[in-house]
C-alpha atoms as a PDB file:
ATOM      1  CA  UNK A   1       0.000   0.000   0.000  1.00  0.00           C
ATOM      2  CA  UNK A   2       2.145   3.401  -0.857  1.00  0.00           C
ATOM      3  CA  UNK A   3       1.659   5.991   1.880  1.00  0.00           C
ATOM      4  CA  UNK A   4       1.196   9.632   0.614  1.00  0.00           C
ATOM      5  CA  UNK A   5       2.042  12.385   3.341  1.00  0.00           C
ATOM      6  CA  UNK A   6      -0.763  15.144   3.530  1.00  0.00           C
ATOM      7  CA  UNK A   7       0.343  18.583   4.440  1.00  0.00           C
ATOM      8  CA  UNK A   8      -3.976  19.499   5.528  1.00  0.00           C
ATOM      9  CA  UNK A   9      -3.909  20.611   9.261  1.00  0.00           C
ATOM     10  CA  UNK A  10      -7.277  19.416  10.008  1.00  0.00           C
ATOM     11  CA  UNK A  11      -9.334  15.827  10.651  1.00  0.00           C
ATOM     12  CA  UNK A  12     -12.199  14.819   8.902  1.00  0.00           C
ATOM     13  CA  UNK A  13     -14.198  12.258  10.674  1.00  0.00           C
ATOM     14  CA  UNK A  14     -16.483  11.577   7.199  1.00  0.00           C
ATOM     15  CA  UNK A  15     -12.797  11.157   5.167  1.00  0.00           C
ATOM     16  CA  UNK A  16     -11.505   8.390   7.375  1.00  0.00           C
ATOM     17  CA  UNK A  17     -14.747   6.638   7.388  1.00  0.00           C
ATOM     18  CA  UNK A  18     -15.412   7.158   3.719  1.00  0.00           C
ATOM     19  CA  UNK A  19     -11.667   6.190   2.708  1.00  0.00           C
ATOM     20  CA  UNK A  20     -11.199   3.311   5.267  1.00  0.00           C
ATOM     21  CA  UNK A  21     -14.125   1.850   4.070  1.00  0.00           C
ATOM     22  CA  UNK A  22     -13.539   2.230   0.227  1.00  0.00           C
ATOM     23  CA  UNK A  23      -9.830   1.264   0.123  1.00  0.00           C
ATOM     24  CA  UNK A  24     -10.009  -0.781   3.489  1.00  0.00           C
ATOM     25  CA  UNK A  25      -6.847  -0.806   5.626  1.00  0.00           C
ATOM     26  CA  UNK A  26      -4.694  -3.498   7.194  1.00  0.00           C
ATOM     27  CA  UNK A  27      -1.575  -3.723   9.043  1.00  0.00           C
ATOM     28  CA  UNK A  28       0.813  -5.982  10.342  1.00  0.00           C
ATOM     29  CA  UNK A  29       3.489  -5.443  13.334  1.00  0.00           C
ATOM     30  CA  UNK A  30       5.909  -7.718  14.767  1.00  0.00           C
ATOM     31  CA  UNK A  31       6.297  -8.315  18.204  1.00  0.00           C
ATOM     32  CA  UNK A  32       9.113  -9.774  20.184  1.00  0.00           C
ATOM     33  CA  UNK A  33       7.644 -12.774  23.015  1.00  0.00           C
ATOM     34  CA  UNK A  34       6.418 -16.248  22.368  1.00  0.00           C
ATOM     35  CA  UNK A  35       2.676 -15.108  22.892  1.00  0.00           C
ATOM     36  CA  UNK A  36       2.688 -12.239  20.412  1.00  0.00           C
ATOM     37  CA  UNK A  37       0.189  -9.518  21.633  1.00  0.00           C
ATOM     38  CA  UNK A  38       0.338  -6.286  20.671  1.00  0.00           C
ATOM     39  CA  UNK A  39      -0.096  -3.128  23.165  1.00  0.00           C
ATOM     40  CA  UNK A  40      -2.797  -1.036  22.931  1.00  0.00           C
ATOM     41  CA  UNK A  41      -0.748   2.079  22.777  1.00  0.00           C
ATOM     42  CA  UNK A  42       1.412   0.362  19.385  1.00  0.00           C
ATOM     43  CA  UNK A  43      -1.651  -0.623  18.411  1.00  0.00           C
ATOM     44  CA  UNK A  44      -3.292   3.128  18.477  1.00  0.00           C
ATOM     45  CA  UNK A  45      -0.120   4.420  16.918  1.00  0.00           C
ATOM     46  CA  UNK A  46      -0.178   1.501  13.991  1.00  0.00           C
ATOM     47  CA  UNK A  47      -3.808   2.606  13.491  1.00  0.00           C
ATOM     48  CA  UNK A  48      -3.390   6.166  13.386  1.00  0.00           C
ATOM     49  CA  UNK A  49      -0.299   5.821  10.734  1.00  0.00           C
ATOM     50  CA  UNK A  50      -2.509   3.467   8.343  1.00  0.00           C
ATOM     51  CA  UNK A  51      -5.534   5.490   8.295  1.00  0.00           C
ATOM     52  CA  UNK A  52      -3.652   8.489   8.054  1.00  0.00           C
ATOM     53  CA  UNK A  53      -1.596   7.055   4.977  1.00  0.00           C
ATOM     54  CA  UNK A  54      -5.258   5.221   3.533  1.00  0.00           C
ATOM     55  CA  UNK A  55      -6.965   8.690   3.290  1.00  0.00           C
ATOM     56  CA  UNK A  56      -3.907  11.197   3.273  1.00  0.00           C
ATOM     57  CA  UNK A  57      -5.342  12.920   6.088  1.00  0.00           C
ATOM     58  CA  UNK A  58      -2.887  13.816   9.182  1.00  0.00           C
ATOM     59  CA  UNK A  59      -2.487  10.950  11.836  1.00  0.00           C
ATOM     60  CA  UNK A  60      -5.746  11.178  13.506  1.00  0.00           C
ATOM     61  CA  UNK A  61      -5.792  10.855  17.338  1.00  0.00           C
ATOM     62  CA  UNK A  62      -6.404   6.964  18.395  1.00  0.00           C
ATOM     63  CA  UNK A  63      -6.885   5.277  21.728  1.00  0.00           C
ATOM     64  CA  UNK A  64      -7.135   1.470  22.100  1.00  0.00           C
ATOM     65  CA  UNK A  65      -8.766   0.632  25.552  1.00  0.00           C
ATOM     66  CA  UNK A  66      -7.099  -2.748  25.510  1.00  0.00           C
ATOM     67  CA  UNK A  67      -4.319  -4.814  23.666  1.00  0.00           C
ATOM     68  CA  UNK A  68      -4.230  -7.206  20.612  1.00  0.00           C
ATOM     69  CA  UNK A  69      -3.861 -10.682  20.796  1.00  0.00           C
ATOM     70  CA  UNK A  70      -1.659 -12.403  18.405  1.00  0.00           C
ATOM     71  CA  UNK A  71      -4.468 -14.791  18.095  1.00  0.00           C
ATOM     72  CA  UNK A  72      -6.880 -15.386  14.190  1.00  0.00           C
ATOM     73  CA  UNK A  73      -9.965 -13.532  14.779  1.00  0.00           C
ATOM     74  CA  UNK A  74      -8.971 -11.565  17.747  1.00  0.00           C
ATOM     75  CA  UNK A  75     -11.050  -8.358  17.244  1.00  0.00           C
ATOM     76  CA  UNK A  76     -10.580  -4.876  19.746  1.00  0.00           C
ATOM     77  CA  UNK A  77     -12.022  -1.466  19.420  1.00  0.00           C
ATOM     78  CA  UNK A  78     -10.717   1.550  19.017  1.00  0.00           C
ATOM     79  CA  UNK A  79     -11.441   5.228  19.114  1.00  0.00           C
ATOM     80  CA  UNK A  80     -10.546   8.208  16.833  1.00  0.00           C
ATOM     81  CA  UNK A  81     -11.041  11.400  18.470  1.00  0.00           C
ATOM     82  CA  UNK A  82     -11.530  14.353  16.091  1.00  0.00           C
ATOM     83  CA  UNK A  83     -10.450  17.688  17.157  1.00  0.00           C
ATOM     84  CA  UNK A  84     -14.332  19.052  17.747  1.00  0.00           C
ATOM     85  CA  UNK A  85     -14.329  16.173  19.661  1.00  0.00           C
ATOM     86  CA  UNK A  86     -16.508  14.204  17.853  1.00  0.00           C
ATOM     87  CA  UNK A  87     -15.772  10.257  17.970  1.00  0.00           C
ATOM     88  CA  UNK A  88     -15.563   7.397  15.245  1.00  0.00           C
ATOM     89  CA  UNK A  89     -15.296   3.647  16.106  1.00  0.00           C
ATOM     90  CA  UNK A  90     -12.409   1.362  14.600  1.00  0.00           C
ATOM     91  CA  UNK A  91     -12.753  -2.142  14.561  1.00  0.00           C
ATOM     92  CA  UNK A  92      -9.608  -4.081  14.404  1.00  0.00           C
ATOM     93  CA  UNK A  93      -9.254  -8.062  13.493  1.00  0.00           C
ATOM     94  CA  UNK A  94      -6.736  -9.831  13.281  1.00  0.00           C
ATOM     95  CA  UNK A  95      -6.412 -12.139   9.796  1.00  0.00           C
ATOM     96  CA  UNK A  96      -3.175 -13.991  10.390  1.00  0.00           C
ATOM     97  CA  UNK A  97      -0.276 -14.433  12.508  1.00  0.00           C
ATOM     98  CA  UNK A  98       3.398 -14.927  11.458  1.00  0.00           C
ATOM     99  CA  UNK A  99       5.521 -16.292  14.000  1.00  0.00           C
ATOM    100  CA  UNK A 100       5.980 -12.734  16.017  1.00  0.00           C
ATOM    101  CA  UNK A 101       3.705 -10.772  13.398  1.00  0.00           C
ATOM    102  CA  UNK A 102       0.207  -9.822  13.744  1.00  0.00           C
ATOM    103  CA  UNK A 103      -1.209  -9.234  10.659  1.00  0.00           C
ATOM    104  CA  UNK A 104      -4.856  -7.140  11.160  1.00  0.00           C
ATOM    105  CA  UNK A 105      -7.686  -5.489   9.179  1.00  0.00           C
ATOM    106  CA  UNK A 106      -8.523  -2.008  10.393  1.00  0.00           C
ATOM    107  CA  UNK A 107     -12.617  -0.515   9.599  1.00  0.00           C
ATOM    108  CA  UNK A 108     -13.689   2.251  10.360  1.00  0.00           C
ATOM    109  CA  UNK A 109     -17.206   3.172  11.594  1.00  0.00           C
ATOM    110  CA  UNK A 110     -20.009   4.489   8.972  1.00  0.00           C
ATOM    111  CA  UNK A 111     -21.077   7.383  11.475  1.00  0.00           C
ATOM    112  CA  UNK A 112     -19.507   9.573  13.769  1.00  0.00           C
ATOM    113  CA  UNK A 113     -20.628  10.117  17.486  1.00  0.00           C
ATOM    114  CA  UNK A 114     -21.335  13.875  17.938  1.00  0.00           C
ATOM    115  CA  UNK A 115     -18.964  15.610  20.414  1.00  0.00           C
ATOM    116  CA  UNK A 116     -20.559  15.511  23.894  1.00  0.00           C
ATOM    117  CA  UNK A 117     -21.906  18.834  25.159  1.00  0.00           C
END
């Protein structure tokens, strides 16, 4: 997948569902232990960089409440946090694993969660 660098300063939550959804995203990171499980912080920085390089947008803000098994159908959600503070959901599953690699799929959400008041 080539990654394009964006130089746009701001988010938009309808681009990163539109082009995660069109193009679809995966990733794949190795890990170093004989369980492979990746953290939930690698795992929101992984996201960020592969939806930011899906819809050249900027690296959208990402949390992951939890981390990623190294396991074939492992699932987690995410979180992409706009800057009006408006929310999308990211599902993550993992397809395959590769001795220390996870290999994953990343979707994002069709709607956005309005910022809280």
């Amino acid at each position: 997948m080539p990654i394009a660098r964006s130089t746009a300063v701001t988010w938009s939550l309808s681009t990163v569902a539109a082009g995660a959804l069109l193009v679809g995203c995966s990733g794949s990171v190795t890990v170093g232990n004989s369980e492979p499980k990746l953290s939930s912080d690698k795992l929101a920085t992984t996201v960020s960089e592969k939806l930011a390089a899906t819809t050249n947008q900027p690296k959208p803000d990402i949390t992951c409440p939890e981390d990623l098994a190294g396991k074939v159908g492992a699932t987690t959600r995410c979180t992409l946090t706009a800057k009006d503070g408006s929310t999308l959901g990211v599902s993550v599953k993992v397809t395959s694993v590769e001795g220390d690699k996870i290999n994953f799929d990343i979707k994002a959400d069709d709607t956005a969660s309005p910022a809280p008041n």
